[in-house]
C-alpha atoms as a PDB file:
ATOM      1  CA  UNK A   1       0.000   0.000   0.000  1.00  0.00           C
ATOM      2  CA  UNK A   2       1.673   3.592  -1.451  1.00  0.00           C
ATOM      3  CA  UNK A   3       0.260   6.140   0.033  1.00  0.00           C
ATOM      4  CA  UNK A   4       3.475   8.149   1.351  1.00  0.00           C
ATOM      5  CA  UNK A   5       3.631   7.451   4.837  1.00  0.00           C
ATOM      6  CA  UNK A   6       6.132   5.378   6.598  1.00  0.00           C
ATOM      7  CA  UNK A   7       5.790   2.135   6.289  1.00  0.00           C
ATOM      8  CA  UNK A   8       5.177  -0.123   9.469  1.00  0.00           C
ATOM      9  CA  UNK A   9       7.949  -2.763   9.399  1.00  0.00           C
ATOM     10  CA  UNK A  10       7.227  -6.079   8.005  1.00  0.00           C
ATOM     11  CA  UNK A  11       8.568  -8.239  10.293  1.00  0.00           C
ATOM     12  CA  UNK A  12       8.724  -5.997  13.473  1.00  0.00           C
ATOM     13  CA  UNK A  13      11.850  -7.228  15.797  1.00  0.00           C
ATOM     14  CA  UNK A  14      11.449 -10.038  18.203  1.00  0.00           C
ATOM     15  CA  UNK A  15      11.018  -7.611  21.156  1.00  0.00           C
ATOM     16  CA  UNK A  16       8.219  -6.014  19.746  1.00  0.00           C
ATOM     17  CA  UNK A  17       6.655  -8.739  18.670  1.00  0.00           C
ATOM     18  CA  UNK A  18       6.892 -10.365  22.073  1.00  0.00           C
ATOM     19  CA  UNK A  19       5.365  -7.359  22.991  1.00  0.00           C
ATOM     20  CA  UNK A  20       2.307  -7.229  21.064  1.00  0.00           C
ATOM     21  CA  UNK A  21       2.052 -11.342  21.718  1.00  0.00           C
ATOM     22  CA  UNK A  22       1.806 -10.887  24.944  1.00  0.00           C
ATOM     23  CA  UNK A  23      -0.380  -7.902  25.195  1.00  0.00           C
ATOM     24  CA  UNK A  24      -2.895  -9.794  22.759  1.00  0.00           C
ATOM     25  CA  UNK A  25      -2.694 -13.112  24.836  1.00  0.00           C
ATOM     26  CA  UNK A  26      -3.962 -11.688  27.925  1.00  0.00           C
ATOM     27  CA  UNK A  27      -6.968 -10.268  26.347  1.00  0.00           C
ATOM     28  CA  UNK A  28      -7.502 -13.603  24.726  1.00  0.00           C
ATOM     29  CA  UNK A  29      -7.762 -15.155  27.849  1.00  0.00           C
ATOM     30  CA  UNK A  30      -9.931 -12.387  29.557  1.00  0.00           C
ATOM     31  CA  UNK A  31     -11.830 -11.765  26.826  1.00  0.00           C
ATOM     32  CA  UNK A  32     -15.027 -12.424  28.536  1.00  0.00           C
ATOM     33  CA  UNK A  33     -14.291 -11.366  31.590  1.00  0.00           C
ATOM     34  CA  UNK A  34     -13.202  -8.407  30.389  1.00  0.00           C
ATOM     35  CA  UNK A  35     -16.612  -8.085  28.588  1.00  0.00           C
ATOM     36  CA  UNK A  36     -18.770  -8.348  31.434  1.00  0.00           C
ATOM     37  CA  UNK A  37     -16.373  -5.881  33.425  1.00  0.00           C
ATOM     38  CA  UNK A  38     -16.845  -3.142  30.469  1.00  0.00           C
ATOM     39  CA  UNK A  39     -19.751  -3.297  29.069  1.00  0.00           C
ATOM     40  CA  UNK A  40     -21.677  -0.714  30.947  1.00  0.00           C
ATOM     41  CA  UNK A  41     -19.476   1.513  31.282  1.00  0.00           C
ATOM     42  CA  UNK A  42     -19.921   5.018  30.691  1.00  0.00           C
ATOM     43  CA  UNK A  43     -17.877   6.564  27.823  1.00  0.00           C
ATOM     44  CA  UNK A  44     -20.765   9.056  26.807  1.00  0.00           C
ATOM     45  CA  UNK A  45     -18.373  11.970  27.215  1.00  0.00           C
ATOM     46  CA  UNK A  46     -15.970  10.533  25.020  1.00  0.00           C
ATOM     47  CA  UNK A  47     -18.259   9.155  22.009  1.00  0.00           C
ATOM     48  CA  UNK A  48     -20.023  12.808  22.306  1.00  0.00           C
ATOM     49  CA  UNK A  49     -16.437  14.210  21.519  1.00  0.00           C
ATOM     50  CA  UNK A  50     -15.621  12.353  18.663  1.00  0.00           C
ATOM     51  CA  UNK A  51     -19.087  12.841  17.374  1.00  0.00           C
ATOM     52  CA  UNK A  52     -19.194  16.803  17.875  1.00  0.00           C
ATOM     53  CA  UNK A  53     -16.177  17.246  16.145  1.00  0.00           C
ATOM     54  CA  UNK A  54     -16.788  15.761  13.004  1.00  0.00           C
ATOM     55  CA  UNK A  55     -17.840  17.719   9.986  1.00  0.00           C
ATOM     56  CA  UNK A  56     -20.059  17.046   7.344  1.00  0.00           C
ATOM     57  CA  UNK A  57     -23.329  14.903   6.872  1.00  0.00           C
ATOM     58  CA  UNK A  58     -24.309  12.001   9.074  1.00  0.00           C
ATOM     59  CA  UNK A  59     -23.822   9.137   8.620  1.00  0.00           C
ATOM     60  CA  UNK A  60     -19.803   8.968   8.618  1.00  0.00           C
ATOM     61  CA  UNK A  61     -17.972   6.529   8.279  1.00  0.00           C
ATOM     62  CA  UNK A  62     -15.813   5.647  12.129  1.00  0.00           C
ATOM     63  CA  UNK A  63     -12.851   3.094  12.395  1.00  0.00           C
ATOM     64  CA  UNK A  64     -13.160   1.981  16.242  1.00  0.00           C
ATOM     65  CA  UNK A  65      -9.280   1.524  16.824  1.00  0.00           C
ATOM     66  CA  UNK A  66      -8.921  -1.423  19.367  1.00  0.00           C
ATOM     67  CA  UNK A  67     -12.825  -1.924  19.393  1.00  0.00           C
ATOM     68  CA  UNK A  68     -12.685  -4.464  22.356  1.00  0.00           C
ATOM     69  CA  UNK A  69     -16.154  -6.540  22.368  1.00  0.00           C
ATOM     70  CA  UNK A  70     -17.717  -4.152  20.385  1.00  0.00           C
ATOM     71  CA  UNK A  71     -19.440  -2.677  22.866  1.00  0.00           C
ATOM     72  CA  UNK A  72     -18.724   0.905  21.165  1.00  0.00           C
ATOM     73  CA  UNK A  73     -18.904  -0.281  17.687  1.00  0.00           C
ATOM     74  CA  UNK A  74     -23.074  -1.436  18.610  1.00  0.00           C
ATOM     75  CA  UNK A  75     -23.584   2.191  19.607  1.00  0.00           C
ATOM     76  CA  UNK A  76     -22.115   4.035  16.715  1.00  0.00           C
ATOM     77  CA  UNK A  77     -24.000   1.466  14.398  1.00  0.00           C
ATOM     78  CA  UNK A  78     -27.001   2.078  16.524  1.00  0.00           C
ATOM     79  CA  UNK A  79     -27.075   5.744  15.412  1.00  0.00           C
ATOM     80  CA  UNK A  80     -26.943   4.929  12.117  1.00  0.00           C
ATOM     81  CA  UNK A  81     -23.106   5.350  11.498  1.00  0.00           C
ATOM     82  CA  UNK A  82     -21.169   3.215   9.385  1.00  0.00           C
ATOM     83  CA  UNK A  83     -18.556   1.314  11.432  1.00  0.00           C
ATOM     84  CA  UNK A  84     -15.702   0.043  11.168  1.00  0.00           C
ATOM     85  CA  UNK A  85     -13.311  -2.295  14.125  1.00  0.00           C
ATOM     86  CA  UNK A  86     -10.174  -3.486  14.684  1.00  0.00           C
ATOM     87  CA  UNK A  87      -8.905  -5.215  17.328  1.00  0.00           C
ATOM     88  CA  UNK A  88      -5.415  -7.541  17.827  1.00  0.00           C
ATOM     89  CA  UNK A  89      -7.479 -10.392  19.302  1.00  0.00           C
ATOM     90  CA  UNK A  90      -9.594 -12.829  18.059  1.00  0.00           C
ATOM     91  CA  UNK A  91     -11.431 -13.320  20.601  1.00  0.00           C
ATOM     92  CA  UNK A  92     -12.392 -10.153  20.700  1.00  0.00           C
ATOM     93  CA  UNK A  93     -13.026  -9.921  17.080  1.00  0.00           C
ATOM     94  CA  UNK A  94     -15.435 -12.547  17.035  1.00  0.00           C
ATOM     95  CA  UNK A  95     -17.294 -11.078  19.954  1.00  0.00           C
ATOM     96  CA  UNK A  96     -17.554  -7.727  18.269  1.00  0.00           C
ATOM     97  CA  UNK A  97     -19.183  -9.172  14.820  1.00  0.00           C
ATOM     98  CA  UNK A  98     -21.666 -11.069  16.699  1.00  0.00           C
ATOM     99  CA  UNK A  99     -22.673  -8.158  19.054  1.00  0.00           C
ATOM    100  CA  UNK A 100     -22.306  -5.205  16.410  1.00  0.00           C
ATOM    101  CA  UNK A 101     -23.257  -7.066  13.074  1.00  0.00           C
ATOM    102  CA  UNK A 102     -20.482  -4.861  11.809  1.00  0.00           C
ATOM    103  CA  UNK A 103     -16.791  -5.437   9.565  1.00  0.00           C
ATOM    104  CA  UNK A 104     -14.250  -6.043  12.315  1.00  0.00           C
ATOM    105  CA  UNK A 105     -10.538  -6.320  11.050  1.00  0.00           C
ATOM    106  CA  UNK A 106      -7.823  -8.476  12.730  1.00  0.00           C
ATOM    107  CA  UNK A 107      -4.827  -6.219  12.951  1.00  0.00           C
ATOM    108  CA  UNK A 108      -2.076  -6.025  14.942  1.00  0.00           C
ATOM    109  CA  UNK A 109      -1.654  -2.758  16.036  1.00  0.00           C
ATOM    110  CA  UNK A 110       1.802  -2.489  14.624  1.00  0.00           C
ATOM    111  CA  UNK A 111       1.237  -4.103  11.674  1.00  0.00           C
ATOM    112  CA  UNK A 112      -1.585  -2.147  10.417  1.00  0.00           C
ATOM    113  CA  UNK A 113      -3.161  -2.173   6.516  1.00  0.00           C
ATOM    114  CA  UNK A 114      -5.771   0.179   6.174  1.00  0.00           C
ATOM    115  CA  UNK A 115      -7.616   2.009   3.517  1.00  0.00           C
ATOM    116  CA  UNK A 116      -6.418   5.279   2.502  1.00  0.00           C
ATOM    117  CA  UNK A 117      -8.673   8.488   3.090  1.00  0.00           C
ATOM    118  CA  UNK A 118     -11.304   6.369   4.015  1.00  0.00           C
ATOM    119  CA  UNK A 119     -12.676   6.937   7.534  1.00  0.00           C
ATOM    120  CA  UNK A 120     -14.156  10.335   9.116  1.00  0.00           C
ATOM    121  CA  UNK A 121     -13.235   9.778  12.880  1.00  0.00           C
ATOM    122  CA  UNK A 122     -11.122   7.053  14.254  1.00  0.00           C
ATOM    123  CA  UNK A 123     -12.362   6.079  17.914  1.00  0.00           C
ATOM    124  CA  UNK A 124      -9.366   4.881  20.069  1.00  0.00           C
ATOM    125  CA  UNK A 125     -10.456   4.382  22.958  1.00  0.00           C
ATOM    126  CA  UNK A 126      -8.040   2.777  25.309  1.00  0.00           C
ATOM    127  CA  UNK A 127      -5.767   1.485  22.805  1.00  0.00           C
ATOM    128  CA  UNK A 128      -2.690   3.248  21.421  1.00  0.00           C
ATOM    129  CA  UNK A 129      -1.464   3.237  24.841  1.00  0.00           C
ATOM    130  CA  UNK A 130      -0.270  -0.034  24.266  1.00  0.00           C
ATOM    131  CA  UNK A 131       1.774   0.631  20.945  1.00  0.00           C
ATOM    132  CA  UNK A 132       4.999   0.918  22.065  1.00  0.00           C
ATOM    133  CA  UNK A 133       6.942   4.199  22.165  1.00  0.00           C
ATOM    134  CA  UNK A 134       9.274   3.178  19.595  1.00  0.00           C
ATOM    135  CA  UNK A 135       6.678   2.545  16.635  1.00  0.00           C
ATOM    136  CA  UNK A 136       4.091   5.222  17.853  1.00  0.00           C
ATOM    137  CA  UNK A 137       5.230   7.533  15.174  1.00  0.00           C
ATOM    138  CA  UNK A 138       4.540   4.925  12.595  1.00  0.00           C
ATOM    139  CA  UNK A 139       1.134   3.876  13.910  1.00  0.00           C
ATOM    140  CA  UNK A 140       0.032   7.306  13.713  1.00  0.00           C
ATOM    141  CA  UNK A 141       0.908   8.242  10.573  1.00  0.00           C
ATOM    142  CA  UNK A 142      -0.924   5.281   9.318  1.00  0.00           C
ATOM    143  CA  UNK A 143      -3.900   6.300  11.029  1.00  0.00           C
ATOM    144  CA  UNK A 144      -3.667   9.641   9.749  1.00  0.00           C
ATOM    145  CA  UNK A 145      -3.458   8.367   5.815  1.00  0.00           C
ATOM    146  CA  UNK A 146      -6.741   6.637   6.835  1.00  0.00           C
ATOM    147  CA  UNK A 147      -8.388   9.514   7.374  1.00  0.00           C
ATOM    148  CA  UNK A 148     -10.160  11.965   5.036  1.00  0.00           C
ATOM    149  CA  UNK A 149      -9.451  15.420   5.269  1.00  0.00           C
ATOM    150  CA  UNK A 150     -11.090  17.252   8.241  1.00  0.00           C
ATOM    151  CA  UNK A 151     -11.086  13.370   9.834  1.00  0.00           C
ATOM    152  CA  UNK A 152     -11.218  13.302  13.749  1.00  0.00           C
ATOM    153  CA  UNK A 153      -9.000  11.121  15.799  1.00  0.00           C
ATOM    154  CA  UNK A 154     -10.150  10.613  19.135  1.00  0.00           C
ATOM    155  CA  UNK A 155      -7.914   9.061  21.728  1.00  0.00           C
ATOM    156  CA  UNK A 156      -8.109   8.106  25.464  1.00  0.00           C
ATOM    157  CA  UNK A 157      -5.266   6.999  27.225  1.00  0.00           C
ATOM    158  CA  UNK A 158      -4.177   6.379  31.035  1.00  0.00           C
ATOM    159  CA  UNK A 159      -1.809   9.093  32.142  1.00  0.00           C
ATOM    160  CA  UNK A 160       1.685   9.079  32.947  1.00  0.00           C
ATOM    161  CA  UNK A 161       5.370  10.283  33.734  1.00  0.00           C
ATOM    162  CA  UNK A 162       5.877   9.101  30.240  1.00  0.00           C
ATOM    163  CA  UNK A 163       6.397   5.247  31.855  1.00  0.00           C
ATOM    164  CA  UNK A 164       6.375   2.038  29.953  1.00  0.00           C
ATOM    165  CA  UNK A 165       6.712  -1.166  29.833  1.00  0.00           C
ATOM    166  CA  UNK A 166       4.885  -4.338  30.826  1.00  0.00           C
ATOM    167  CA  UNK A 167       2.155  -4.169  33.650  1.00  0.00           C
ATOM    168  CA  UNK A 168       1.649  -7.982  34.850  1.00  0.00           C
ATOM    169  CA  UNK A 169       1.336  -9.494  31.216  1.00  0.00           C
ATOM    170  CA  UNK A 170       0.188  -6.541  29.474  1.00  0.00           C
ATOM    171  CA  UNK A 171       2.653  -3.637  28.166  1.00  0.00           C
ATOM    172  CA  UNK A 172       1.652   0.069  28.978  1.00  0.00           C
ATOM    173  CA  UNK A 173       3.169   3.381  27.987  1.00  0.00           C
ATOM    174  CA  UNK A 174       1.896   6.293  30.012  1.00  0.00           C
ATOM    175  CA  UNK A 175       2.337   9.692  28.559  1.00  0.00           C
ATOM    176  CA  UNK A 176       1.486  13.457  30.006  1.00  0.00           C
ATOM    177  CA  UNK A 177       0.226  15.751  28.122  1.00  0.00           C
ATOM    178  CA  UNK A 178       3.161  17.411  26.658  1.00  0.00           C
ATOM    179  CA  UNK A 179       4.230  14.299  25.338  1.00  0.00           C
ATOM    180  CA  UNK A 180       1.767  12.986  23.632  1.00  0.00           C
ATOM    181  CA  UNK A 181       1.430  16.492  21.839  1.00  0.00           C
ATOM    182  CA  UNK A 182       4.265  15.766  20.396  1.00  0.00           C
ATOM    183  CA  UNK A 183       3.872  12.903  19.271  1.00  0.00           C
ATOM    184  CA  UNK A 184       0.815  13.280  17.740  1.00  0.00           C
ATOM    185  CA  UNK A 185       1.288  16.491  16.296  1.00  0.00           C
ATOM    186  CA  UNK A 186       4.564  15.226  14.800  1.00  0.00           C
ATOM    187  CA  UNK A 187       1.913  12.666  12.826  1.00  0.00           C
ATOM    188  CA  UNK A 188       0.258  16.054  11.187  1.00  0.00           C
ATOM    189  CA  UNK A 189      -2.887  16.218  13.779  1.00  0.00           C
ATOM    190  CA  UNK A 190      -4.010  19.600  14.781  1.00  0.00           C
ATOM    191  CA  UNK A 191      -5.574  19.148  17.925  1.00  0.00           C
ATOM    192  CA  UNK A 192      -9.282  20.298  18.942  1.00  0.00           C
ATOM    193  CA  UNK A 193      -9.607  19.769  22.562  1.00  0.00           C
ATOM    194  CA  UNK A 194      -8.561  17.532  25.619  1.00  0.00           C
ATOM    195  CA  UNK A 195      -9.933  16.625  29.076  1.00  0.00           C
ATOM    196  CA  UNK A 196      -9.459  14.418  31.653  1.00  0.00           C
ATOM    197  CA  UNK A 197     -11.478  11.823  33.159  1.00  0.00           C
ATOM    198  CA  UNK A 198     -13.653  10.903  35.256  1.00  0.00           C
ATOM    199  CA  UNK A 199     -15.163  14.635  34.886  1.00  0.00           C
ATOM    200  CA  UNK A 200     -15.966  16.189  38.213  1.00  0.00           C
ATOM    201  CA  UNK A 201     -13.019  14.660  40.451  1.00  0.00           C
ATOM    202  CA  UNK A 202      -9.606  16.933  41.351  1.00  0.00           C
ATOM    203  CA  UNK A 203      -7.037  15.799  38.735  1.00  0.00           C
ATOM    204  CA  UNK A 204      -5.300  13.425  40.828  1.00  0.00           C
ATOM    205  CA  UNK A 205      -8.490  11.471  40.752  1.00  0.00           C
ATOM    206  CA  UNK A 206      -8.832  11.198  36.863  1.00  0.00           C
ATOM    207  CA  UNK A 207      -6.558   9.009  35.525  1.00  0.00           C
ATOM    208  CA  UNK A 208      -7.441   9.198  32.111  1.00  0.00           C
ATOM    209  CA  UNK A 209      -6.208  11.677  29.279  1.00  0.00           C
ATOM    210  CA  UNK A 210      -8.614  12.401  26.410  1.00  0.00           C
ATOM    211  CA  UNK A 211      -7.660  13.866  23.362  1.00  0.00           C
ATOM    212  CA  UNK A 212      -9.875  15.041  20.214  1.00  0.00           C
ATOM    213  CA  UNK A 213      -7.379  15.724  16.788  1.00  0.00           C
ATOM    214  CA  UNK A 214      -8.124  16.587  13.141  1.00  0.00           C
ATOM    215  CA  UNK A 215      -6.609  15.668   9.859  1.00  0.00           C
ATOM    216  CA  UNK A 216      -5.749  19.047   8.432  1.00  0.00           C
END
């Protein structure tokens, strides 16, 4: 696929690979326990910011980056959207068709092949936090070229001192604020807004980092 970004590497070393193995084998394992756990939770605020910051005519077409279950995929569908998931597992892949009735691509988040200019918002939520650090750049760019023009990437991640590594059997990386601006910036995003979460709490009580970016 040509379409002038950076290529992911095709055979990504054994360290990252070990990496991503391991990452995917614990959700394969907990995949529905990890259902039950999530199902109801309440991500309003950040589907409403994705949403709100699109442009154009409903319905649009939204790539649910790391789509879990599917919980999130059913609700976009729901509204009429046309969705699209990914996920690394195949457990969770399978669980996702059957509860969204939607396409859902089995992708390694760091070997990702994906349409070019296709999608008007990407929804990743909880996700790129575990690319590692060292192929973030890459994975962004791709999910950039995926966008149309005026696309929305939404993103919530756990926040950090810009840690990483493996947490139990699943690897992490943590970033402030001022580092994932760079980061994602560097990719060509302009970014909208950003909040943290839960909403209402003092800041050392929301542990999550939500950010809303466009596709110049």
């Amino acid at each position: 696929m040509d379409d002038g970004t950076p290529p992911l590497p095709d055979a990504p070393d054994a360290r990252l690979a070990q990496l991503t193995a391991v990452t995917i084998g614990h959700y394969e394992r907990e995949a529905a326990s990890y259902r039950d756990a999530t199902w109801d939770h309440d991500v309003s605020q950040n589907r409403a910011a994705l949403l709100s910051a699109m442009e154009g005519e409903s319905p649009f077409n939204i790539l649910d980056f790391g789509c879990g279950p599917g919980r999130d995929l059913a609700f976009f569908h729901a509204l009429g959207h046309r969705v699209t998931g990914l996920d690394g597992s195949r457990a969770f892949v399978e669980m996702a068709r059957a509860n969204s009735g939607c396409e859902v691509l089995h992708q390694d988040f760091i070997a990702l092949d994906l349409p070019t200019a296709c999608f008007d918002g990407i929804f990743a939520n909880a996700s790129l936090f575990h690319v590692p650090r060292v192929v973030l750049p890459e994975v962004l760019a791709r999910l950039h070229a995926c966008l149309r023009p005026q696309g929305v990437l939404f993103c919530s991640n756990p926040r950090g001192d810009n840690q990483e590594g493996l947490n139990g059997d699943r690897y992490g990386a943590f970033y402030n604020l001022t580092s994932w601006r760079e980061f994602v910036t560097a990719a060509g995003f302009v970014e909208v807004d950003h909040y943290y979460r839960p909403p209402g709490l003092p800041r050392h009580q929301q542990p999550w980092l939500a950010t809303v970016w466009r596709r110049p």
